[in-house]
Structure formats: C-alpha cells, structure tokens
PDB file of N, CA and C in Angstrom:
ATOM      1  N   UNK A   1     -67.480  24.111  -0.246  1.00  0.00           N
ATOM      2  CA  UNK A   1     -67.337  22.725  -0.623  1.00  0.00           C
ATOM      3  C   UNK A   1     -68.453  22.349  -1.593  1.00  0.00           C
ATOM      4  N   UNK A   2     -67.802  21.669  -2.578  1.00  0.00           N
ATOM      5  CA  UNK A   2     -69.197  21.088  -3.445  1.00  0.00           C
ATOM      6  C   UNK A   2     -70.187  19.908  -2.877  1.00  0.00           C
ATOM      7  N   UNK A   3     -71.242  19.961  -3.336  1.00  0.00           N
ATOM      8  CA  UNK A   3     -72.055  19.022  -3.440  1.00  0.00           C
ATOM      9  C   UNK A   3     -72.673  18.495  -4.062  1.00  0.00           C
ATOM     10  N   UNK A   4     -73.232  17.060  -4.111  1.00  0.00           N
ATOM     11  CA  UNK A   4     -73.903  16.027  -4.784  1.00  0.00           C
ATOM     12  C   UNK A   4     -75.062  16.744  -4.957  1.00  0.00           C
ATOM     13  N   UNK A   5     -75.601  16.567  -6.364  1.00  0.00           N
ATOM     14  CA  UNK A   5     -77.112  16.366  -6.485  1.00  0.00           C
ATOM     15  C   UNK A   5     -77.745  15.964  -5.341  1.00  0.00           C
ATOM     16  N   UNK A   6     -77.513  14.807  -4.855  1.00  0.00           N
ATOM     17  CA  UNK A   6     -78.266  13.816  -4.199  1.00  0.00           C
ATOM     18  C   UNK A   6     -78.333  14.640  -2.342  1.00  0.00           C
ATOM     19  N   UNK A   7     -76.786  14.721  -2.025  1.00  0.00           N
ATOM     20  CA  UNK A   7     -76.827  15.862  -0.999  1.00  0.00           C
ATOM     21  C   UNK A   7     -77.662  17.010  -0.865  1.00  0.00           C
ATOM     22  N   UNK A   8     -77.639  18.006  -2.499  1.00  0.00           N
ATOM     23  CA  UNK A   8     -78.367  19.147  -2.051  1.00  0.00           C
ATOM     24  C   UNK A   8     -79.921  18.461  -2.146  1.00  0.00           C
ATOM     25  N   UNK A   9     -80.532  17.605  -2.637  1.00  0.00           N
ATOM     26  CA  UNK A   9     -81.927  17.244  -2.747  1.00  0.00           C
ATOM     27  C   UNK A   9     -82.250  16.629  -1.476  1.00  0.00           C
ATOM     28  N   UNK A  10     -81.324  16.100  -0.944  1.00  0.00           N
ATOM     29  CA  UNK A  10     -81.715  15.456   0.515  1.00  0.00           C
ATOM     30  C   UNK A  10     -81.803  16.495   1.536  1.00  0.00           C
ATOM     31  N   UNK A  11     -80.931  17.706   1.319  1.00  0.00           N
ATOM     32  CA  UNK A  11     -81.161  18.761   2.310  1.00  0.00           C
ATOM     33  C   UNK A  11     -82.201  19.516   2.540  1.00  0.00           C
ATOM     34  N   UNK A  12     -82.971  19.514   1.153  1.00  0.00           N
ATOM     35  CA  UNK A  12     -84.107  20.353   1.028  1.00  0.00           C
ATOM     36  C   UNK A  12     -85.377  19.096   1.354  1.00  0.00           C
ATOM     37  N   UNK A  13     -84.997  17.866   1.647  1.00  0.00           N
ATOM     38  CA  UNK A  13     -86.146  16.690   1.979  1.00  0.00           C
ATOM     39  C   UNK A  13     -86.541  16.351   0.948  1.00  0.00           C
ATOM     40  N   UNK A  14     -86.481  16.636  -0.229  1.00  0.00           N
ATOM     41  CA  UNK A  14     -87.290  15.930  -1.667  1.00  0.00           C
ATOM     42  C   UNK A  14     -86.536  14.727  -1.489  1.00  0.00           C
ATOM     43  N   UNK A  15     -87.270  13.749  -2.465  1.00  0.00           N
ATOM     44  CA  UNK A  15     -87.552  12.802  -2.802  1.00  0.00           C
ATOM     45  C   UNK A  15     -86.669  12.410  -4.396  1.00  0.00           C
ATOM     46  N   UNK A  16     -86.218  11.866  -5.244  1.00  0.00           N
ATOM     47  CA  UNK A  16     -85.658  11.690  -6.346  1.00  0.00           C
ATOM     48  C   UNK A  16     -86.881  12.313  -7.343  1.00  0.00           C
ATOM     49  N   UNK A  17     -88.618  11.293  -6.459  1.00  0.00           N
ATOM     50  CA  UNK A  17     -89.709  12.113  -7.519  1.00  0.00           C
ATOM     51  C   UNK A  17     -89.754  13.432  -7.540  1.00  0.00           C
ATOM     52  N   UNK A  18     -89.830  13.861  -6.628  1.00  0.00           N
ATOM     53  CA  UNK A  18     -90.040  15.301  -6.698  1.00  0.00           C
ATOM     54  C   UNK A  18     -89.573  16.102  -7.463  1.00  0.00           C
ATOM     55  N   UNK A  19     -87.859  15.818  -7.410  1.00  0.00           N
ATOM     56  CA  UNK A  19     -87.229  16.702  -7.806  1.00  0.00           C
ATOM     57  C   UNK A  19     -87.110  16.255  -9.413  1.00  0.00           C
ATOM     58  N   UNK A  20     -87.541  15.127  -9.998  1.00  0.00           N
ATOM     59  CA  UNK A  20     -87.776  14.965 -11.073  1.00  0.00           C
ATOM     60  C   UNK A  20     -89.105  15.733 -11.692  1.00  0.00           C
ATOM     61  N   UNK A  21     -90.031  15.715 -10.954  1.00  0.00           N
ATOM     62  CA  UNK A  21     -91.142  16.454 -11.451  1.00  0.00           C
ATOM     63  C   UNK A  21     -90.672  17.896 -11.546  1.00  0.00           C
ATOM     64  N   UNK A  22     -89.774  18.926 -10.718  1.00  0.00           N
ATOM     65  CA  UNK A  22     -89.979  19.914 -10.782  1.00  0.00           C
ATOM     66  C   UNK A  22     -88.950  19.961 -12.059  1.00  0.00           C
ATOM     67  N   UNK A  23     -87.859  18.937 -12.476  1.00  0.00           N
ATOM     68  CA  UNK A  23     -87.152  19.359 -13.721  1.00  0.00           C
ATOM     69  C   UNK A  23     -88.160  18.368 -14.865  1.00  0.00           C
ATOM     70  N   UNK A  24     -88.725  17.941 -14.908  1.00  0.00           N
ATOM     71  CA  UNK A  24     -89.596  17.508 -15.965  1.00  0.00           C
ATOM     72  C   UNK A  24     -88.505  16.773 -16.689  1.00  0.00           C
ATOM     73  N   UNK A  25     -88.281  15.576 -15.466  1.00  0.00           N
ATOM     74  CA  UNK A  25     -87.452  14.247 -15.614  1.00  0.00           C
ATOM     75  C   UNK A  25     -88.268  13.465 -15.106  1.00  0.00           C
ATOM     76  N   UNK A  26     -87.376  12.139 -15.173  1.00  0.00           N
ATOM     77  CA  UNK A  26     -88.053  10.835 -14.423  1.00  0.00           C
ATOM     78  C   UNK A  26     -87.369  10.569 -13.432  1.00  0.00           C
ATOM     79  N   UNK A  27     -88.102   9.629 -12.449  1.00  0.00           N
ATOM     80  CA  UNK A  27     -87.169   9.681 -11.231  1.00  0.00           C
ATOM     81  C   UNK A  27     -85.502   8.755 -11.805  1.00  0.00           C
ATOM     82  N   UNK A  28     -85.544   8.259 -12.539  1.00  0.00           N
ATOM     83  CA  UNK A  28     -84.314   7.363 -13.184  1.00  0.00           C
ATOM     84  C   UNK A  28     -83.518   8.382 -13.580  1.00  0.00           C
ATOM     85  N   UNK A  29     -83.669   9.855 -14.594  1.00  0.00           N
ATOM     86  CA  UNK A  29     -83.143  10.411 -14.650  1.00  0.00           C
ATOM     87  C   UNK A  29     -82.100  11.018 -13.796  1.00  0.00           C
ATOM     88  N   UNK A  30     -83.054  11.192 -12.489  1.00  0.00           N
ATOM     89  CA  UNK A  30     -82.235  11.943 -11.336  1.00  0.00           C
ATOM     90  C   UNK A  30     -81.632  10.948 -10.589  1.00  0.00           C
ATOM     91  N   UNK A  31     -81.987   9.837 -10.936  1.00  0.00           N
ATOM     92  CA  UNK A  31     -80.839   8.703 -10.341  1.00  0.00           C
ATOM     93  C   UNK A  31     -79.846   8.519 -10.713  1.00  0.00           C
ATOM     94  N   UNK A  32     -79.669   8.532 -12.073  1.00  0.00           N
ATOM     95  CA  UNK A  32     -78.175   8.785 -13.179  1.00  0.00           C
ATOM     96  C   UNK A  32     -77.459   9.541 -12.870  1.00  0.00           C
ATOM     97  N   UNK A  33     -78.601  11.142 -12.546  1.00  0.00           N
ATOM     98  CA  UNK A  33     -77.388  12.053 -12.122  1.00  0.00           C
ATOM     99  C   UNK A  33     -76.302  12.002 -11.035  1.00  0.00           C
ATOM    100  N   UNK A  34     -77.450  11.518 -10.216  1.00  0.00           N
ATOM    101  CA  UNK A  34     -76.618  11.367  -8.366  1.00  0.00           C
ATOM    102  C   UNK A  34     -75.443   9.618  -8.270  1.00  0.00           C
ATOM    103  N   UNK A  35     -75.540   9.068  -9.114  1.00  0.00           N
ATOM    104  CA  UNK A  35     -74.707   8.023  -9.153  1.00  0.00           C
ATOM    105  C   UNK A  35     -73.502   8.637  -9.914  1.00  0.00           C
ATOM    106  N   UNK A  36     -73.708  10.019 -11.341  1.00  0.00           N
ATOM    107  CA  UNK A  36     -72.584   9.497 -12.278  1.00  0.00           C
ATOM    108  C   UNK A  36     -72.808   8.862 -13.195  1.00  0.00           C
ATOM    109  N   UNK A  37     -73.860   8.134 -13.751  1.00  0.00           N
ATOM    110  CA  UNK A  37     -73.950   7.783 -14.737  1.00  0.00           C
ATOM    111  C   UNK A  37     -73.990   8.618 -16.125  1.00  0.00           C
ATOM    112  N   UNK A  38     -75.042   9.629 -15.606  1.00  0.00           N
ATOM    113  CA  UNK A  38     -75.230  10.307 -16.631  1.00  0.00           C
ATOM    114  C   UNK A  38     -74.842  11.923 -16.095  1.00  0.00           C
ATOM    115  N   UNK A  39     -74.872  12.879 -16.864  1.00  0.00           N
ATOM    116  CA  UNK A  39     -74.232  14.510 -16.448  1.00  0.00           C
ATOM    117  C   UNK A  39     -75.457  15.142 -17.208  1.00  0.00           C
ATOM    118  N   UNK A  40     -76.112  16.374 -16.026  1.00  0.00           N
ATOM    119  CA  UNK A  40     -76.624  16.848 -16.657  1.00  0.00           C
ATOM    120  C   UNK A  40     -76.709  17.761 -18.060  1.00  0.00           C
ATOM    121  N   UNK A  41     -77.700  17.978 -18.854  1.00  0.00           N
ATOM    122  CA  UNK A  41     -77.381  18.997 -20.214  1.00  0.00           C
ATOM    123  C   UNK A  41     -77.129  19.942 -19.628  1.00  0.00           C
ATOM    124  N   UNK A  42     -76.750  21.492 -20.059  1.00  0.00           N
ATOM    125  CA  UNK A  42     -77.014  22.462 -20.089  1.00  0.00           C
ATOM    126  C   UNK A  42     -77.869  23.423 -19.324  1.00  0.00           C
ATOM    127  N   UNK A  43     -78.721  23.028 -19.846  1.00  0.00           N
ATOM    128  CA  UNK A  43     -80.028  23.525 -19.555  1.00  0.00           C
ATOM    129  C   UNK A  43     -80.846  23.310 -18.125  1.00  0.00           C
ATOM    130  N   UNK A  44     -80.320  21.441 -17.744  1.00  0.00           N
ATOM    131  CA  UNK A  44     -80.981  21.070 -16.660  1.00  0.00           C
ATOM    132  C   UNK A  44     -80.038  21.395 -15.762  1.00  0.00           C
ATOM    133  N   UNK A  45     -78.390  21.511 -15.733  1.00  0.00           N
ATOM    134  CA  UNK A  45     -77.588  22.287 -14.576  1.00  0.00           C
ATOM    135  C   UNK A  45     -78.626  23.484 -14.482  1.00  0.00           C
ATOM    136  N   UNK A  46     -78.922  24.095 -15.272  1.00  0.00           N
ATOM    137  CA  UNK A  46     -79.527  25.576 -15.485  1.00  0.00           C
ATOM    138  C   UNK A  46     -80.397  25.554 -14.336  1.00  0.00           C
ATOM    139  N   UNK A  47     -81.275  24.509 -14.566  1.00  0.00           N
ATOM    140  CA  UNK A  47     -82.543  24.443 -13.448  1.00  0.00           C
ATOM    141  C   UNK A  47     -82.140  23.636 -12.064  1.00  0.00           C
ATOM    142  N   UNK A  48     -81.269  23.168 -12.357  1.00  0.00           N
ATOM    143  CA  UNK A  48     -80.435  22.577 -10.816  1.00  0.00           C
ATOM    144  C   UNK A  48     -80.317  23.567 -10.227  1.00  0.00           C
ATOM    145  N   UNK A  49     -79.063  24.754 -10.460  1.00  0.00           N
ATOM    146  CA  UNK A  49     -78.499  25.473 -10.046  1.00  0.00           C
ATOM    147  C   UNK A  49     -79.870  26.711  -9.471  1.00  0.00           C
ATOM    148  N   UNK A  50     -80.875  27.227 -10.622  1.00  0.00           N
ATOM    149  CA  UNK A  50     -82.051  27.305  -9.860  1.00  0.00           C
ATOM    150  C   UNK A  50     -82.795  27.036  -8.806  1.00  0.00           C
ATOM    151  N   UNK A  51     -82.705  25.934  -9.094  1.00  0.00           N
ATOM    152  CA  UNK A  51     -83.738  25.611  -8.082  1.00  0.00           C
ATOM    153  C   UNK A  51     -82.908  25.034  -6.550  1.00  0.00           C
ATOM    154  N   UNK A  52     -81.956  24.775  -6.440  1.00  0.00           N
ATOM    155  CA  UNK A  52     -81.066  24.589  -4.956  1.00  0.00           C
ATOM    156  C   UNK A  52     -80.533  26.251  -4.912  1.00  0.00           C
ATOM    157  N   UNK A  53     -80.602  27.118  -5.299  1.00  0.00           N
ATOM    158  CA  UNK A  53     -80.030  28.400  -4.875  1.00  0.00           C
ATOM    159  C   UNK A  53     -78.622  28.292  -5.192  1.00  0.00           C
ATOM    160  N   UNK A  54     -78.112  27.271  -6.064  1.00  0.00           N
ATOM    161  CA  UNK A  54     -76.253  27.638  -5.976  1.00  0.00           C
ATOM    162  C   UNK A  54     -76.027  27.822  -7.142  1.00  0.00           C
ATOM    163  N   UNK A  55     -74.562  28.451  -6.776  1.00  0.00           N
ATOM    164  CA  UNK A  55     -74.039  28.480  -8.228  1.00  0.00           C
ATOM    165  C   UNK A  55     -73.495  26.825  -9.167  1.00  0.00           C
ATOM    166  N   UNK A  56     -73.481  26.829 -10.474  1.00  0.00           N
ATOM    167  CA  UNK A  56     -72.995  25.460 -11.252  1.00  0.00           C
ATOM    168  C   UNK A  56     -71.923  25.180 -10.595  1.00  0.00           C
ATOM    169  N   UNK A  57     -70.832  26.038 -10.104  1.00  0.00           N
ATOM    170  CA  UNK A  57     -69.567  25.399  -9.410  1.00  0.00           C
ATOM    171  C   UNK A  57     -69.757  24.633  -8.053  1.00  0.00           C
ATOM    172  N   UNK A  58     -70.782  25.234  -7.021  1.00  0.00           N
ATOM    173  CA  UNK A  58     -70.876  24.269  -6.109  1.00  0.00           C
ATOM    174  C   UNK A  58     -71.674  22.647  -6.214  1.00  0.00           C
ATOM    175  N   UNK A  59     -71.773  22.262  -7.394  1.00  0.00           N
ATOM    176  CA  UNK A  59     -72.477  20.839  -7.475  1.00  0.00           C
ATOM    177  C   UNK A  59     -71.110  20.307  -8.228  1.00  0.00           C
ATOM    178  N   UNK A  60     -71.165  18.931  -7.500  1.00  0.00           N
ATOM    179  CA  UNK A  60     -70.595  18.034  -8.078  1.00  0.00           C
ATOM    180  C   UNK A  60     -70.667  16.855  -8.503  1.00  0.00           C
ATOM    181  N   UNK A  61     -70.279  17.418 -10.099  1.00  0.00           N
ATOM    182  CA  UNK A  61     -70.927  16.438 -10.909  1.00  0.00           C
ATOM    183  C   UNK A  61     -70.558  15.243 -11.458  1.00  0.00           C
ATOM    184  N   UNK A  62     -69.234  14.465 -10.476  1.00  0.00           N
ATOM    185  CA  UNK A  62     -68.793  13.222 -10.216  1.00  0.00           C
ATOM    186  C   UNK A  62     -68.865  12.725  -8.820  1.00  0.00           C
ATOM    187  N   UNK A  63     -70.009  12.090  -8.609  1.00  0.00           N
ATOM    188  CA  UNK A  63     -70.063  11.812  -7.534  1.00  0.00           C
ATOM    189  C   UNK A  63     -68.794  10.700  -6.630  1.00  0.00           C
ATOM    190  N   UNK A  64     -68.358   9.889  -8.031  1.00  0.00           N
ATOM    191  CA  UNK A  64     -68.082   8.676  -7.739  1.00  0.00           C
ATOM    192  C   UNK A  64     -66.317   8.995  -7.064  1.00  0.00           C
ATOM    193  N   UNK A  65     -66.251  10.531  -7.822  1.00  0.00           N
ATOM    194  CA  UNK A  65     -64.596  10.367  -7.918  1.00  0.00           C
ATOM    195  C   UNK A  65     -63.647  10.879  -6.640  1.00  0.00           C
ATOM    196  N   UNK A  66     -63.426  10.395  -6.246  1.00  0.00           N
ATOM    197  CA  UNK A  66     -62.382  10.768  -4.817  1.00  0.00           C
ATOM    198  C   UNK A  66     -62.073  12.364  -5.023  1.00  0.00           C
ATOM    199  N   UNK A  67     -61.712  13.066  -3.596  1.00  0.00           N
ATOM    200  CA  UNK A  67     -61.669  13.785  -3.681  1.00  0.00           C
ATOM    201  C   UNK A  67     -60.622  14.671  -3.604  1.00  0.00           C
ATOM    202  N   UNK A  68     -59.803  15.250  -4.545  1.00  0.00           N
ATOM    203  CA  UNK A  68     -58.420  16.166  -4.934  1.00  0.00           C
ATOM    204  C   UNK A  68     -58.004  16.330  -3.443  1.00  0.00           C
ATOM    205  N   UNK A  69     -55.996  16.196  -3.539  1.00  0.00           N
ATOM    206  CA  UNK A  69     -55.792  16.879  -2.412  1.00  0.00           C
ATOM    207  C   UNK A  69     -56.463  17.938  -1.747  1.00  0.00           C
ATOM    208  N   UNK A  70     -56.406  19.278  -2.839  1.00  0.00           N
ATOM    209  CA  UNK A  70     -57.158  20.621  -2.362  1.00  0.00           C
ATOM    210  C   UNK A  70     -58.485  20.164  -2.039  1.00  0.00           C
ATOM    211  N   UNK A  71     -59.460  19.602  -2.265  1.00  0.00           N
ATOM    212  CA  UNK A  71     -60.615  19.491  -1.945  1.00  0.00           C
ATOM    213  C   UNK A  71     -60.443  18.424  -0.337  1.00  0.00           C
ATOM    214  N   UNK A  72     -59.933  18.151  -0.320  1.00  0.00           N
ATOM    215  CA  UNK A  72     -59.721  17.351   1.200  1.00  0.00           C
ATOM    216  C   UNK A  72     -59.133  18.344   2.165  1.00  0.00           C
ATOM    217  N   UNK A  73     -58.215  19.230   1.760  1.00  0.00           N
ATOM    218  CA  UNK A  73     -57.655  20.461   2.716  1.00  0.00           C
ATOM    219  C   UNK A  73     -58.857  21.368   3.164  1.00  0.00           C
ATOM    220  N   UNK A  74     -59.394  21.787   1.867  1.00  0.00           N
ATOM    221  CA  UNK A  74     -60.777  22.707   2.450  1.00  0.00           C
ATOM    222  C   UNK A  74     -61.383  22.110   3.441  1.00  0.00           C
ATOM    223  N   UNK A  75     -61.615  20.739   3.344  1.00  0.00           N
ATOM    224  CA  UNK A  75     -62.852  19.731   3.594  1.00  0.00           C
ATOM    225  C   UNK A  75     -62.113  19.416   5.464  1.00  0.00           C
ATOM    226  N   UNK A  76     -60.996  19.765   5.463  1.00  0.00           N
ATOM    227  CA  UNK A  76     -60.780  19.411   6.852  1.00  0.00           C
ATOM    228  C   UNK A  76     -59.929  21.040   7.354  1.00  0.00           C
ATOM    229  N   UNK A  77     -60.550  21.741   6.663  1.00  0.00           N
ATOM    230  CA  UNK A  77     -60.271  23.207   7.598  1.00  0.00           C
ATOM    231  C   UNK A  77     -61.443  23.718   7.682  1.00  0.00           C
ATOM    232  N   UNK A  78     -62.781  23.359   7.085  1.00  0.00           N
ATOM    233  CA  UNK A  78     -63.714  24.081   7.747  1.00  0.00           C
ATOM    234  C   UNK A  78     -64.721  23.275   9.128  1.00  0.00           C
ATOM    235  N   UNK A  79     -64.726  24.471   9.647  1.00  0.00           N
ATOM    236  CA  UNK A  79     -65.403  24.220  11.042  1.00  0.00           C
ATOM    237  C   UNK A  79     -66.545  23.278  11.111  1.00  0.00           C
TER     238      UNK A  79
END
C-alpha cells in the first residue's frame, strides 16, 4: 500500500523540520508536499525514496485524492 509523505515521516517520529533539514528544504516545503500542493522534483523523490527506505512507487504523491477501487481492495485484504 502506498504512503503519504507525511505517514512515512510520522513513522520514523520526525518532525516536518527535520525532515526538511535532512532534504535541504523548509519546513513549508515539506508541508506542500504532504497536503498536495506542491509534488516533489526529481531529485527530491530521489532523496525521499532514500531516505524512508522505499521505492518512488510506494509514496503517494496525492494525498488529497480518494482512493481507486483497486487501491481500496488491497487496502481491505491485507491483514
């Protein structure tokens, strides 16, 4: 199942600062991301995906948008 920015940063206990300092953002930056406002570049998926251990496919990078039949089937067959 995918996850939010905001999910995987809360799992690991950071803070919006934190995890802005370690991508050499501002904490507003990483607020954009986890709302949807803004999508990360390139480069900063690059260091997302780094630095939470996942691959670019498990983040999701619409937070706002409901979630696909198929993504609700997974979402209520796993344990």
């Amino acid at each position: 199942m995918k996850k939010t920015i905001r999910q995987l940063r809360e799992d690991r206990g950071e803070s919006q600062m934190q995890l802005a300092e370690t991508l050499g953002a501002t904490r507003q930056d990483i607020q954009d991301l986890e709302t949807g406002i803004a999508s990360p570049s390139v480069e900063r998926l690059r260091l997302l995906t780094e630095h939470f251990g996942v691959d670019e496919t498990a983040i999701d990078l619409e937070p706002n948008r409901p979630p696909s039949f198929g993504e609700q089937v997974v979402e209520a067959l796993e344990p």
